[in-house]
N, C-alpha and C. Protein backbone atom coordinates (compact mmCIF):
# COMPACT_ATOMS: atom_id res chain seq x y z
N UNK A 1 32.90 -116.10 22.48
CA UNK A 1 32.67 -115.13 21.40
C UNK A 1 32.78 -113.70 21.92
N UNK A 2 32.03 -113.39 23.32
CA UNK A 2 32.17 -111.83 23.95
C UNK A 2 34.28 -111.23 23.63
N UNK A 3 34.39 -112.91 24.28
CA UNK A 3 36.11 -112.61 24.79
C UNK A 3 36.41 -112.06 23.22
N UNK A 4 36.44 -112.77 22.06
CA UNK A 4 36.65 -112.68 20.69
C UNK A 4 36.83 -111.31 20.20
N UNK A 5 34.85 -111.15 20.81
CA UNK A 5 34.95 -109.79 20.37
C UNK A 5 35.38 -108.15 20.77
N UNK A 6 35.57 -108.56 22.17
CA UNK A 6 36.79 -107.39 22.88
C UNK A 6 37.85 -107.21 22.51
N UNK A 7 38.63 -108.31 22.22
CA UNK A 7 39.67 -108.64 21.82
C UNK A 7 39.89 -107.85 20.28
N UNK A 8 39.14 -108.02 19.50
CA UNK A 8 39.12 -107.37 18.23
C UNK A 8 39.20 -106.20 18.97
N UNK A 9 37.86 -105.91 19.42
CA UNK A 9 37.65 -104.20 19.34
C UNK A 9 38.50 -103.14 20.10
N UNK A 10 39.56 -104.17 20.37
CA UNK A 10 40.46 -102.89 21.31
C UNK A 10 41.89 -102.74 20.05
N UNK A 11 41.53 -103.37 19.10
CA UNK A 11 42.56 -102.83 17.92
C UNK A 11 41.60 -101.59 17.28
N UNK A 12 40.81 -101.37 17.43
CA UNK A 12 40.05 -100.21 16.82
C UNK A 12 40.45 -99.89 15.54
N UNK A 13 40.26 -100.57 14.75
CA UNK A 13 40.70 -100.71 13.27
C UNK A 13 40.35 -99.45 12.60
N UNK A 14 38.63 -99.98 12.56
CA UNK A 14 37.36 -99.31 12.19
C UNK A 14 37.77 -97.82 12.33
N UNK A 15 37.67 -97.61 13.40
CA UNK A 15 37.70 -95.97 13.83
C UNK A 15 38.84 -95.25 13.71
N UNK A 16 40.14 -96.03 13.42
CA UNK A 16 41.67 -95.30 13.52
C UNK A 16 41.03 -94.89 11.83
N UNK A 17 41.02 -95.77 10.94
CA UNK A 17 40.97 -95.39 9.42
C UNK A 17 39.79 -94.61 9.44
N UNK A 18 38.73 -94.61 10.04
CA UNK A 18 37.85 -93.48 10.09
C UNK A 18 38.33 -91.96 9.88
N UNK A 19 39.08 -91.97 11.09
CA UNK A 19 39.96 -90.67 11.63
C UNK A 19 40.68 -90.09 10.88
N UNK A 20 41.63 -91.27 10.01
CA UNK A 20 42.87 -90.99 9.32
C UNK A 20 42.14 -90.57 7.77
N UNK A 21 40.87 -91.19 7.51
CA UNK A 21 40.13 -90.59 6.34
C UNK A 21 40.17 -88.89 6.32
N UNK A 22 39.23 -88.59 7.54
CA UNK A 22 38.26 -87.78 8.28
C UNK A 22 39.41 -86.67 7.96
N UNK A 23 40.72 -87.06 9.04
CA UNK A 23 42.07 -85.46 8.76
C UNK A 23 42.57 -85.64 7.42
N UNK A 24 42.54 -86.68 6.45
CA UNK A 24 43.08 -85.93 5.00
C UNK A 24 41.84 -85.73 4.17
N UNK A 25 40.96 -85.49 4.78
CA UNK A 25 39.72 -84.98 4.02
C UNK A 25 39.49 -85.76 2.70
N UNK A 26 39.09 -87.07 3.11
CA UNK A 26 38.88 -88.04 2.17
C UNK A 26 37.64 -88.55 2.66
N UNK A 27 36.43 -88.82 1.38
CA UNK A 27 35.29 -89.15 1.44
C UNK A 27 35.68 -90.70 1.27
N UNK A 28 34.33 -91.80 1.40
CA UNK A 28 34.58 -92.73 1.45
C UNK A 28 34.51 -93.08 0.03
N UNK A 29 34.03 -92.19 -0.77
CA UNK A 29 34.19 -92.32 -2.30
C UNK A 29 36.00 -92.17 -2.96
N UNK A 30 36.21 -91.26 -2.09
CA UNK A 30 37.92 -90.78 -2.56
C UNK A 30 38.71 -92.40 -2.07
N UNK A 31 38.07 -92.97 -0.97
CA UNK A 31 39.32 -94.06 -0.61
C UNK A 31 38.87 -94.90 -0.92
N UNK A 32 37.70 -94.93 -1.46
CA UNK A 32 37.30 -96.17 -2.35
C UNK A 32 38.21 -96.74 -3.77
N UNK A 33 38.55 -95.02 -4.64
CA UNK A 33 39.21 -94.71 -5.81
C UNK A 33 40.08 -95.22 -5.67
N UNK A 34 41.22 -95.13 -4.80
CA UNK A 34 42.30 -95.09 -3.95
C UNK A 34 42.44 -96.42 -3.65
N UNK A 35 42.41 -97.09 -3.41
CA UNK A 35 42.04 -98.57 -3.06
C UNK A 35 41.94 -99.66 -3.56
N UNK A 36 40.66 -99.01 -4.53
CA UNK A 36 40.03 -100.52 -5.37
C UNK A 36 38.99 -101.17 -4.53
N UNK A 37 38.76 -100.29 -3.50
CA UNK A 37 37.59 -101.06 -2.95
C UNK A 37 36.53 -100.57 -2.46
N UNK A 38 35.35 -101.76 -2.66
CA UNK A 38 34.14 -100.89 -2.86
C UNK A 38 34.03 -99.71 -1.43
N UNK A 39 32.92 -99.19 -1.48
CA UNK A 39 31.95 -98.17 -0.60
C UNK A 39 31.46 -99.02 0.52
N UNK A 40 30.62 -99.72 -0.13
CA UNK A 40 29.97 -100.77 1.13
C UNK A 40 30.95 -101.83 2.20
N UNK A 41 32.07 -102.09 1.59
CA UNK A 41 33.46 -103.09 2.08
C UNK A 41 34.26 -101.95 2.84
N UNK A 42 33.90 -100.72 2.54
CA UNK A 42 34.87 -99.82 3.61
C UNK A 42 33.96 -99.34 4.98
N UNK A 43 33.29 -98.98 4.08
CA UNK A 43 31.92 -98.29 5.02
C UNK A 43 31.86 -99.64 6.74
N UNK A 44 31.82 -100.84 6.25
CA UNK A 44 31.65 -101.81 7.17
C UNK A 44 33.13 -102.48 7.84
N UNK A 45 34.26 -102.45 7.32
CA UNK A 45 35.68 -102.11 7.81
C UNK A 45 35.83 -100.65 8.99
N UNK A 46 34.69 -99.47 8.25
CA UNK A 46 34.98 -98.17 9.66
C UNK A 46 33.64 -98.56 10.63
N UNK A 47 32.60 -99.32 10.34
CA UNK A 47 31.97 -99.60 11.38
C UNK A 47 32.01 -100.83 11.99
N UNK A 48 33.34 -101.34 12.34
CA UNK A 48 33.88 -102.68 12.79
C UNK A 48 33.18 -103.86 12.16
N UNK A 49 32.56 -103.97 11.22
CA UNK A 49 31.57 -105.34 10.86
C UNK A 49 32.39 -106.05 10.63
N UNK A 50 33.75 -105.66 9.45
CA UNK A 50 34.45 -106.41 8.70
C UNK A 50 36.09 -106.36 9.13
N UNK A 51 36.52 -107.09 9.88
CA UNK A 51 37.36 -106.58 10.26
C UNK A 51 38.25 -107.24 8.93
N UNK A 52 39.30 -106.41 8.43
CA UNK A 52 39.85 -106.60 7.07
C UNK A 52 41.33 -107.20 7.34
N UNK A 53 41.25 -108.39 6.13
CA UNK A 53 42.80 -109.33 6.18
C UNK A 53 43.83 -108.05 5.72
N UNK A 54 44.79 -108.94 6.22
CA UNK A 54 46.40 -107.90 6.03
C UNK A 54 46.47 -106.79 4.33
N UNK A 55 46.39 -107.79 3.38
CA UNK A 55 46.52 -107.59 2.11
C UNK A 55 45.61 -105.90 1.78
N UNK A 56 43.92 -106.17 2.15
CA UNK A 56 43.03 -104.99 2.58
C UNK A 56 43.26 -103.52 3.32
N UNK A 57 44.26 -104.45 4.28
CA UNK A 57 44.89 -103.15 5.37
C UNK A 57 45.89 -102.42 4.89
N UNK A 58 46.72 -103.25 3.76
CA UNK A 58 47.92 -102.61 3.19
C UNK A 58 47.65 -101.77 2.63
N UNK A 59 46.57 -101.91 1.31
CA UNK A 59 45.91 -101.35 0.51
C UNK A 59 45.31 -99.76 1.35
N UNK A 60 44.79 -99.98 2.43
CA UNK A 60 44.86 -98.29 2.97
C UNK A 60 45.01 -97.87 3.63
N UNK A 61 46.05 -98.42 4.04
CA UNK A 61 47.27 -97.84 5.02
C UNK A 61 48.23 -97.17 3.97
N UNK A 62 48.27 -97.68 2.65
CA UNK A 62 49.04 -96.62 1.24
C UNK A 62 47.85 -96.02 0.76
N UNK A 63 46.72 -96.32 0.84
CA UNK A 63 46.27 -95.00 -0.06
C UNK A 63 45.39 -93.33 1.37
N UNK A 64 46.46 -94.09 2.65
CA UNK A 64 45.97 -92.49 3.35
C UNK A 64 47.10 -92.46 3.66
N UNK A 65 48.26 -92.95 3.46
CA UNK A 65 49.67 -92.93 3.53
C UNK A 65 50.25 -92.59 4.87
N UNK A 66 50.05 -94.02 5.59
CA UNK A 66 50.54 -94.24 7.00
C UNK A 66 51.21 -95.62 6.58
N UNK A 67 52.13 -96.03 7.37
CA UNK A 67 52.53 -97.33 7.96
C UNK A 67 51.86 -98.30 8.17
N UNK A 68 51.78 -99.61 7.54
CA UNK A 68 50.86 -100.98 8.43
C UNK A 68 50.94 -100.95 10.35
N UNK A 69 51.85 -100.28 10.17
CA UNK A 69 51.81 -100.62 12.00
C UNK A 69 50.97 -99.62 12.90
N UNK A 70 50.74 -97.99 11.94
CA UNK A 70 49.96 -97.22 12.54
C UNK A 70 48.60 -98.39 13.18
N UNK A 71 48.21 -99.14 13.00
CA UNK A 71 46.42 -99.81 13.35
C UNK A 71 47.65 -100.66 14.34
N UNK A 72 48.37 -101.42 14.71
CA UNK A 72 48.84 -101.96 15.54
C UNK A 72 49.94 -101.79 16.82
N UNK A 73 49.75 -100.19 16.94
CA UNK A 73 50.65 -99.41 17.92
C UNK A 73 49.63 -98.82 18.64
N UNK A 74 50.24 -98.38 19.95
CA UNK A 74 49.80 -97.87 21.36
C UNK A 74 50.42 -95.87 21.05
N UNK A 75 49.66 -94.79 21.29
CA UNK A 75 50.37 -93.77 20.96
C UNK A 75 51.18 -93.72 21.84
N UNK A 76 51.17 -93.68 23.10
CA UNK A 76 52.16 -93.24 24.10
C UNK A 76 53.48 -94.75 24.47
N UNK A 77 53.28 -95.74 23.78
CA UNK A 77 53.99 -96.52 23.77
C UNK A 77 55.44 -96.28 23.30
N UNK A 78 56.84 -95.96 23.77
CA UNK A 78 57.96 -96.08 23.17
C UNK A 78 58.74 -97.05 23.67
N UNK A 79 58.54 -98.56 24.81
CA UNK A 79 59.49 -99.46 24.64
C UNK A 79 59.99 -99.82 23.70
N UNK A 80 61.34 -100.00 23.89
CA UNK A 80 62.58 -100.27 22.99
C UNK A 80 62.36 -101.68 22.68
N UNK A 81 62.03 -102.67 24.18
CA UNK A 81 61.96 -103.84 23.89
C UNK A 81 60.55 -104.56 24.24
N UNK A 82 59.84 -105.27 23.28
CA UNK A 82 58.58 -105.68 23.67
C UNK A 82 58.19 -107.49 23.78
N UNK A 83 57.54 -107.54 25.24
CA UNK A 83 57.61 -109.08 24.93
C UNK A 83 56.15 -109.53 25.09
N UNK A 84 56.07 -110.26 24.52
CA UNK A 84 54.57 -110.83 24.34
C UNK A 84 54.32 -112.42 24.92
N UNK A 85 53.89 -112.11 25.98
CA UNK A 85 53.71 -113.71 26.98
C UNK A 85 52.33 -114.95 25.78
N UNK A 86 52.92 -115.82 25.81
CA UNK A 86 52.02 -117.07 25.26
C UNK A 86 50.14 -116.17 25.77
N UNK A 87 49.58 -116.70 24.83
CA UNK A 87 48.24 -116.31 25.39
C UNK A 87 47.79 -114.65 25.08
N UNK A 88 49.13 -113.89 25.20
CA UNK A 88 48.62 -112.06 25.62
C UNK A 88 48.28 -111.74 23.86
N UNK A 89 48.73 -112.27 22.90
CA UNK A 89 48.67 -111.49 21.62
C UNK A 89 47.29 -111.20 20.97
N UNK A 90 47.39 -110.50 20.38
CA UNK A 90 46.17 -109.57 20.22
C UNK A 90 45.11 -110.73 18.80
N UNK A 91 43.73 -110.73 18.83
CA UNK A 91 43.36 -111.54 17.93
C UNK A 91 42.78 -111.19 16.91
N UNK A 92 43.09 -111.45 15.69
CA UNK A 92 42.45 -110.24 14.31
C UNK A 92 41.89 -111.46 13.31
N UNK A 93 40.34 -111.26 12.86
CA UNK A 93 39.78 -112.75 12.03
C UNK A 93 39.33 -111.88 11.25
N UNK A 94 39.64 -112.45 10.13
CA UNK A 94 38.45 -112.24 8.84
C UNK A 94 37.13 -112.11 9.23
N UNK A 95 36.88 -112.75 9.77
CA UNK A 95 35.04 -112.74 10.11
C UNK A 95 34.42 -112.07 10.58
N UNK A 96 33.13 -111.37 9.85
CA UNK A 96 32.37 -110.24 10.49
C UNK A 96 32.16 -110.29 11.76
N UNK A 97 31.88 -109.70 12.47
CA UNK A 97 31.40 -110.08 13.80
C UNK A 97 30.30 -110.12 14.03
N UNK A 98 29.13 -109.68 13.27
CA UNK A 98 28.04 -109.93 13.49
C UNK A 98 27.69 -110.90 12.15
N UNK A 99 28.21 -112.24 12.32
CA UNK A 99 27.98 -113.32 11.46
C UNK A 99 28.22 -113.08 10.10
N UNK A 100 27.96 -113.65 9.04
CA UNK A 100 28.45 -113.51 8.29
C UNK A 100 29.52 -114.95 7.57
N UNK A 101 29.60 -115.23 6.29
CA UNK A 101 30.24 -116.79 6.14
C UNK A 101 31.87 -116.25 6.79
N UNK A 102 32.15 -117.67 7.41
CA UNK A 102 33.64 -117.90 7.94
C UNK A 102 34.54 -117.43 7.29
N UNK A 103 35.89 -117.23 7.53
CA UNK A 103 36.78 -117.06 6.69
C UNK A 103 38.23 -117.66 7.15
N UNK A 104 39.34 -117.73 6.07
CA UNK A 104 39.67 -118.92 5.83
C UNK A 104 41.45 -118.55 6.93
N UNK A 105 41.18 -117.68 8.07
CA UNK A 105 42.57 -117.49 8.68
C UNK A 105 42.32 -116.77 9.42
N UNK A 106 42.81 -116.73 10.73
CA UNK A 106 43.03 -116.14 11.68
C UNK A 106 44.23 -115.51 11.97
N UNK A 107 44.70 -114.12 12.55
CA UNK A 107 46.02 -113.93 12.77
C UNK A 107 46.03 -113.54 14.03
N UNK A 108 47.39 -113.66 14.77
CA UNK A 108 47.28 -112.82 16.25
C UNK A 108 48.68 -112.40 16.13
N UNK A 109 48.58 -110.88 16.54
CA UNK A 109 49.86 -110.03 16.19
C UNK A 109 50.80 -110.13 17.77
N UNK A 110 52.10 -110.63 16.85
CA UNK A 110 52.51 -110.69 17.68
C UNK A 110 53.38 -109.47 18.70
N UNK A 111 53.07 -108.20 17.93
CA UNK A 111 53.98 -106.99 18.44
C UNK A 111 53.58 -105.90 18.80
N UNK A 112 51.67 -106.53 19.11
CA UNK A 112 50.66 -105.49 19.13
C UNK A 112 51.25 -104.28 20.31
N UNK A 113 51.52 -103.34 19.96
CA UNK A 113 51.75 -102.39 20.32
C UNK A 113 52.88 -101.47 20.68
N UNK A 114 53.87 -102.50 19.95
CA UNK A 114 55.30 -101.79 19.80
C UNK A 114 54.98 -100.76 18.76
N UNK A 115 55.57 -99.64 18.89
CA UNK A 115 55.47 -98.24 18.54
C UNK A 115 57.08 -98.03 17.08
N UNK A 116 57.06 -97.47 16.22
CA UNK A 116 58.08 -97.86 14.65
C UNK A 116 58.30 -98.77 14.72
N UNK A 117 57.95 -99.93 14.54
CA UNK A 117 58.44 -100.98 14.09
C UNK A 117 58.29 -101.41 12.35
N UNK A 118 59.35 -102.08 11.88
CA UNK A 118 59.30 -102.33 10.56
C UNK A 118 58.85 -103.33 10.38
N UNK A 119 58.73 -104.15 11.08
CA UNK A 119 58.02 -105.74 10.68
C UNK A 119 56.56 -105.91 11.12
N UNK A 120 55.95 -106.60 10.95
CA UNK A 120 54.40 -106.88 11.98
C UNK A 120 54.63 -108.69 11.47
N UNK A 121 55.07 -108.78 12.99
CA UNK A 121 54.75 -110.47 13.14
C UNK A 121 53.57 -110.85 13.74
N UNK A 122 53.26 -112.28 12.97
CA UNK A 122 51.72 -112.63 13.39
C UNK A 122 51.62 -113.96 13.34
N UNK A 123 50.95 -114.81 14.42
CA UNK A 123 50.85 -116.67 13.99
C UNK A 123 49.37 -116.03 13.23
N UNK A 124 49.51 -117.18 12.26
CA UNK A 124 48.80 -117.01 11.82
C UNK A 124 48.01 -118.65 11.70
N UNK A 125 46.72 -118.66 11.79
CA UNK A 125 46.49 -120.56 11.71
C UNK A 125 45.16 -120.21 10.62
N UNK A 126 45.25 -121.31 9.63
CA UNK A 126 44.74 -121.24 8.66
C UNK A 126 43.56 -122.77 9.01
N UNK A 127 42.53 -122.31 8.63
CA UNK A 127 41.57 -123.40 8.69
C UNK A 127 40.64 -124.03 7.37
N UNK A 128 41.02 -125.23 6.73
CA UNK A 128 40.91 -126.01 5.76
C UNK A 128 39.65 -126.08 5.43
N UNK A 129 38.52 -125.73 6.76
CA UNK A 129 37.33 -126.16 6.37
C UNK A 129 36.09 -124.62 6.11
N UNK A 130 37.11 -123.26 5.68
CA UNK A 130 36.16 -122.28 5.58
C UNK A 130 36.68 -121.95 4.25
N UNK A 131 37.59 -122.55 3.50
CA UNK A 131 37.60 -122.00 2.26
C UNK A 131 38.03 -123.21 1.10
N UNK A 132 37.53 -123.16 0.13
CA UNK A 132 38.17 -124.11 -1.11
C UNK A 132 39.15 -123.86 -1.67
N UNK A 133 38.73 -122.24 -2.04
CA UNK A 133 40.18 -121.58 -2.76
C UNK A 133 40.59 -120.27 -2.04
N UNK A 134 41.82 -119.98 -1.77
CA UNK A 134 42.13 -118.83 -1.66
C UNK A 134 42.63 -118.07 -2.33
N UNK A 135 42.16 -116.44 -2.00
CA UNK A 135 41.86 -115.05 -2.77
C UNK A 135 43.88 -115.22 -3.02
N UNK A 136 43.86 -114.63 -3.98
CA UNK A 136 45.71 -114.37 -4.43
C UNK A 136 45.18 -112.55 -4.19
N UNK A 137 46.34 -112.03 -3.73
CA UNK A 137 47.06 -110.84 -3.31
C UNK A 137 48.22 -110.29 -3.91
N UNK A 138 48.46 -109.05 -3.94
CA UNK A 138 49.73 -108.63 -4.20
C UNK A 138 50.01 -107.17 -3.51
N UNK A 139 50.69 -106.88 -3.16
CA UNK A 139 51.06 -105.55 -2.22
C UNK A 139 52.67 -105.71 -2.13
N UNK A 140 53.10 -104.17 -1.71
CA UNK A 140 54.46 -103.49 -1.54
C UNK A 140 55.02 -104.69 -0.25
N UNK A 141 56.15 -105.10 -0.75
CA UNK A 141 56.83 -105.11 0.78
C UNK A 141 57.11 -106.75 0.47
N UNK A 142 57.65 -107.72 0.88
CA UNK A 142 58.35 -109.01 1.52
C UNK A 142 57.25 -109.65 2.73
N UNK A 143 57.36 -110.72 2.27
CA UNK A 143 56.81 -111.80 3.67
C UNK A 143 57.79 -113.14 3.96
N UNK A 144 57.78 -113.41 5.17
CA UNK A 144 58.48 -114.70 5.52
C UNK A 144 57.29 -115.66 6.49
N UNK A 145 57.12 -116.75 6.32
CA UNK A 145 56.75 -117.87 6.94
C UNK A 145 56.97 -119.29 6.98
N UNK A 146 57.02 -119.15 8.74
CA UNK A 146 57.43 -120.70 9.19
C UNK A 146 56.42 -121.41 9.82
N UNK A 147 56.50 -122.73 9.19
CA UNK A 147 55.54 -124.02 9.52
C UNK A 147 55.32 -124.39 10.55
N UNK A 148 54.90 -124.07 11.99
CA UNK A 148 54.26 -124.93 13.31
C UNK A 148 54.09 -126.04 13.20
N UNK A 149 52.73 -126.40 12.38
CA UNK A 149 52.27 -127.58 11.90
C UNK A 149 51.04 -127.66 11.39
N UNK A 150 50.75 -128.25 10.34
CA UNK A 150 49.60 -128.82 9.38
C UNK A 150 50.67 -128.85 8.36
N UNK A 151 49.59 -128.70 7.38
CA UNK A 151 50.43 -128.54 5.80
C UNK A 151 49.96 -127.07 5.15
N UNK A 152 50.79 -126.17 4.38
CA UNK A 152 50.05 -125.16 3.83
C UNK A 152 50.42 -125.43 2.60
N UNK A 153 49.75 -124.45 1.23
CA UNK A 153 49.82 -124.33 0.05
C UNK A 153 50.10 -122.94 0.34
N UNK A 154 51.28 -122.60 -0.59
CA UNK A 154 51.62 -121.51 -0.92
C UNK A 154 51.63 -121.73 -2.67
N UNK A 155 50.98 -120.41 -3.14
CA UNK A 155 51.21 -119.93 -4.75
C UNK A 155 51.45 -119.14 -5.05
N UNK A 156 52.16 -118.67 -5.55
CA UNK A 156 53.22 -117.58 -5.40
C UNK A 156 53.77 -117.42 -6.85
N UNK A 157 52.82 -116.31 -7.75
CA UNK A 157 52.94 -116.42 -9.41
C UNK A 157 53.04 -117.72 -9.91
N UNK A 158 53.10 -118.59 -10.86
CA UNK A 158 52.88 -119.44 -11.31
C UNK A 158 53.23 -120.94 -10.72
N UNK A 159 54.11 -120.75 -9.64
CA UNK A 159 54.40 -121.95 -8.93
C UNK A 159 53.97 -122.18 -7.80
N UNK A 160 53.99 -123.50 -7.35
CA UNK A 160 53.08 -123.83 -6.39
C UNK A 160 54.23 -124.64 -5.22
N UNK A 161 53.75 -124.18 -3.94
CA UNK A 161 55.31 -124.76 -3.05
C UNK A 161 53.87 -125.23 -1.71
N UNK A 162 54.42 -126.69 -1.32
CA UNK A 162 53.79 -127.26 -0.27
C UNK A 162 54.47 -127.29 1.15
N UNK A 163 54.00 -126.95 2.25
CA UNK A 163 55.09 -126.49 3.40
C UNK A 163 54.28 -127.60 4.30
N UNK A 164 55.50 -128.01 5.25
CA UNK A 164 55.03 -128.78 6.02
C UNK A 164 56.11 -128.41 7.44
N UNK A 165 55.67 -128.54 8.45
CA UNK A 165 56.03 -128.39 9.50
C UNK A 165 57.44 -128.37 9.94
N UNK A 166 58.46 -127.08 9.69
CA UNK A 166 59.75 -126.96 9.92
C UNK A 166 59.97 -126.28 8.45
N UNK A 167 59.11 -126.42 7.91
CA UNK A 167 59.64 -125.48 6.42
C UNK A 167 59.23 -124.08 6.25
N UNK A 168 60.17 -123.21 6.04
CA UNK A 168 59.91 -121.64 5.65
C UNK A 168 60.17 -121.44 4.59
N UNK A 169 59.43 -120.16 4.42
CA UNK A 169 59.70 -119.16 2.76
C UNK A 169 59.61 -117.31 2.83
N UNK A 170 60.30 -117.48 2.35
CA UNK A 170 60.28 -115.84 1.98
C UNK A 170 59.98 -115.67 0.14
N UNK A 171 59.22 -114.70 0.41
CA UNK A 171 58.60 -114.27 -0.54
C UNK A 171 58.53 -112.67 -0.84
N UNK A 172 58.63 -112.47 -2.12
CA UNK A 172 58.31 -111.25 -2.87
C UNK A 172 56.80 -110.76 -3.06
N UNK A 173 56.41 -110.03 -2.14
CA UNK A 173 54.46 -109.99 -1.93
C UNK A 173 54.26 -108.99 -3.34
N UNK A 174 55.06 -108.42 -3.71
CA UNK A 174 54.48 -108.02 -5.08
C UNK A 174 54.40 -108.81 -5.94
N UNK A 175 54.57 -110.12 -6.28
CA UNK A 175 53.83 -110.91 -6.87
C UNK A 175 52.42 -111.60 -6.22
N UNK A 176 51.81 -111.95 -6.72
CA UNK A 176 50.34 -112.35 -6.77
C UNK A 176 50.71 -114.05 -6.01
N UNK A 177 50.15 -113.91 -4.94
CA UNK A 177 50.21 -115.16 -4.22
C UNK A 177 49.20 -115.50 -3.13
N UNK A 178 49.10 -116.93 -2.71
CA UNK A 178 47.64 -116.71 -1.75
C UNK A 178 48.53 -117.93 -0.69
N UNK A 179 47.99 -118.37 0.39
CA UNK A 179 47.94 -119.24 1.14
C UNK A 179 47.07 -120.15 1.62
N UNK A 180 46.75 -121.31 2.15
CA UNK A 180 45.51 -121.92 2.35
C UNK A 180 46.49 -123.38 3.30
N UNK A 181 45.78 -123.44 3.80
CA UNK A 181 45.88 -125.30 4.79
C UNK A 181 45.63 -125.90 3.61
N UNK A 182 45.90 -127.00 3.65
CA UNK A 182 45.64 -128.66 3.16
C UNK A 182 45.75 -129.27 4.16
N UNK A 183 44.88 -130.40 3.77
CA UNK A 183 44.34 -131.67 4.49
C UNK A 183 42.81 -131.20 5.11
N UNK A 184 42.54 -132.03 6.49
CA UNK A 184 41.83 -131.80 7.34
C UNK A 184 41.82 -131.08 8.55
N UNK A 185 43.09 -130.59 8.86
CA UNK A 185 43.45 -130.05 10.27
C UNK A 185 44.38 -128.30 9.78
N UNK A 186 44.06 -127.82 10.90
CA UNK A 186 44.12 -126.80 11.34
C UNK A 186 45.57 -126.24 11.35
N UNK A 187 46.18 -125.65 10.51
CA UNK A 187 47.63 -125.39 10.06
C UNK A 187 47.74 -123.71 10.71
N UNK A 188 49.63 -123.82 11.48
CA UNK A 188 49.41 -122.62 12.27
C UNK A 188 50.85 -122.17 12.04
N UNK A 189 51.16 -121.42 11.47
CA UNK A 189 52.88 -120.43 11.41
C UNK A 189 52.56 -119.17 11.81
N UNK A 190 54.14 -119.12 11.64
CA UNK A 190 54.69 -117.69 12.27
C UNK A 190 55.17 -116.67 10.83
N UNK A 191 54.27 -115.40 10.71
CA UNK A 191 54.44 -114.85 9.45
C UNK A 191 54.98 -113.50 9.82
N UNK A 192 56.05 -113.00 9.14
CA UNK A 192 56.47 -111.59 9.18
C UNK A 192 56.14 -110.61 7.86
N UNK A 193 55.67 -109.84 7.76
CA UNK A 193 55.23 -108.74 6.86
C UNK A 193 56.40 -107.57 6.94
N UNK A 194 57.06 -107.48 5.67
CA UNK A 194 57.75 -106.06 5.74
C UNK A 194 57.68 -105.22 4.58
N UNK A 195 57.02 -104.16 5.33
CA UNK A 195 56.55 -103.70 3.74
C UNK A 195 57.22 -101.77 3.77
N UNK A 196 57.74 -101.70 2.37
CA UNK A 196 58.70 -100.54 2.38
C UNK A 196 57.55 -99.21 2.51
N UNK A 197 57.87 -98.37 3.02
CA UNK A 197 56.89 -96.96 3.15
C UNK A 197 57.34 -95.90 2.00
């Protein structure tokens, strides 16, 4: 859990959107407006409690109008080419860190710290036994994901698509869609996010 939680805290989520509030002179009431989300859900996102799923991050990373990748870049970083050894990728959970109920996915980025990049790749492994239903989303930008292995549910506006191990999809994230495992076991792909600025 220590390892877990270093690991989070050297993405410094919390404190980059702090900052990025702080220089456009935005109260936590203004990026609340801005957002759609509450006071208390931000307030605990800038004091690392909550570390917030992708969909959350999109949401204000456009309303202080930076890039998704600003929270996942190094400043002085400009390699051209970046490689990420099995094991090194960076680990980002839904779950508070100071407890709090489970949540239903884990991601680990896979490009943590490449500097403009347009994509943010991430495995992502989804676990069957912290959620019943999952939250549907919608945000700017395209997603693609490929099956490792378990089974996932994808819903994706009114239709429903079952993926199983070797199957991908690309998707239109401005429609309203969620993801979740099925079965009993522990389902793990490879997801790309591209979202237009």
């Amino acid at each position: 859990m220590d390892e877990f939680r270093a690991e989070v805290k050297e993405l410094q989520i919390g404190p980059q959107i702090r900052l990025l509030r702080q220089d456009r002179r935005m109260t936590l009431q203004d990026l609340s407006q801005e957002t759609e989300l509450s006071k208390p859900l931000l307030s605990q996102i800038e004091n690392e409690q909550v570390i917030p799923p992708l969909a959350t991050l999109l949401r204000i990373a456009k309303a202080l109008k930076v890039p998704l990748q600003t929270f996942f870049e190094e400043e002085d970083n400009t390699q051209k080419c970046l490689v990420v050894r099995a094991g090194d990728s960076n680990l980002l959970n839904r779950r508070p860190r100071h407890g709090g109920p489970p949540q239903p996915y884990v991601y680990h980025s896979l490009a943590y710290g490449k500097k403009h990049k347009h994509m943010e790749p991430f495995l992502v492994e989804f676990d069957p036994h912290q959620t019943t239903k999952a939250q549907s989303v919608q945000h700017t930008g395209e997603e693609f994901l490929y099956v490792l292995e378990g089974q996932i549910e994808l819903l994706h506006g009114s239709e429903q698509y079952i993926l199983d191990p070797g199957d991908s999809v690309y998707w239109d994230s401005n429609e309203l869609h969620s993801l979740k495992a099925l079965g009993d076991k522990i389902a793990r792909g490879i997801a790309v996010l591209y979202t237009r600025n």
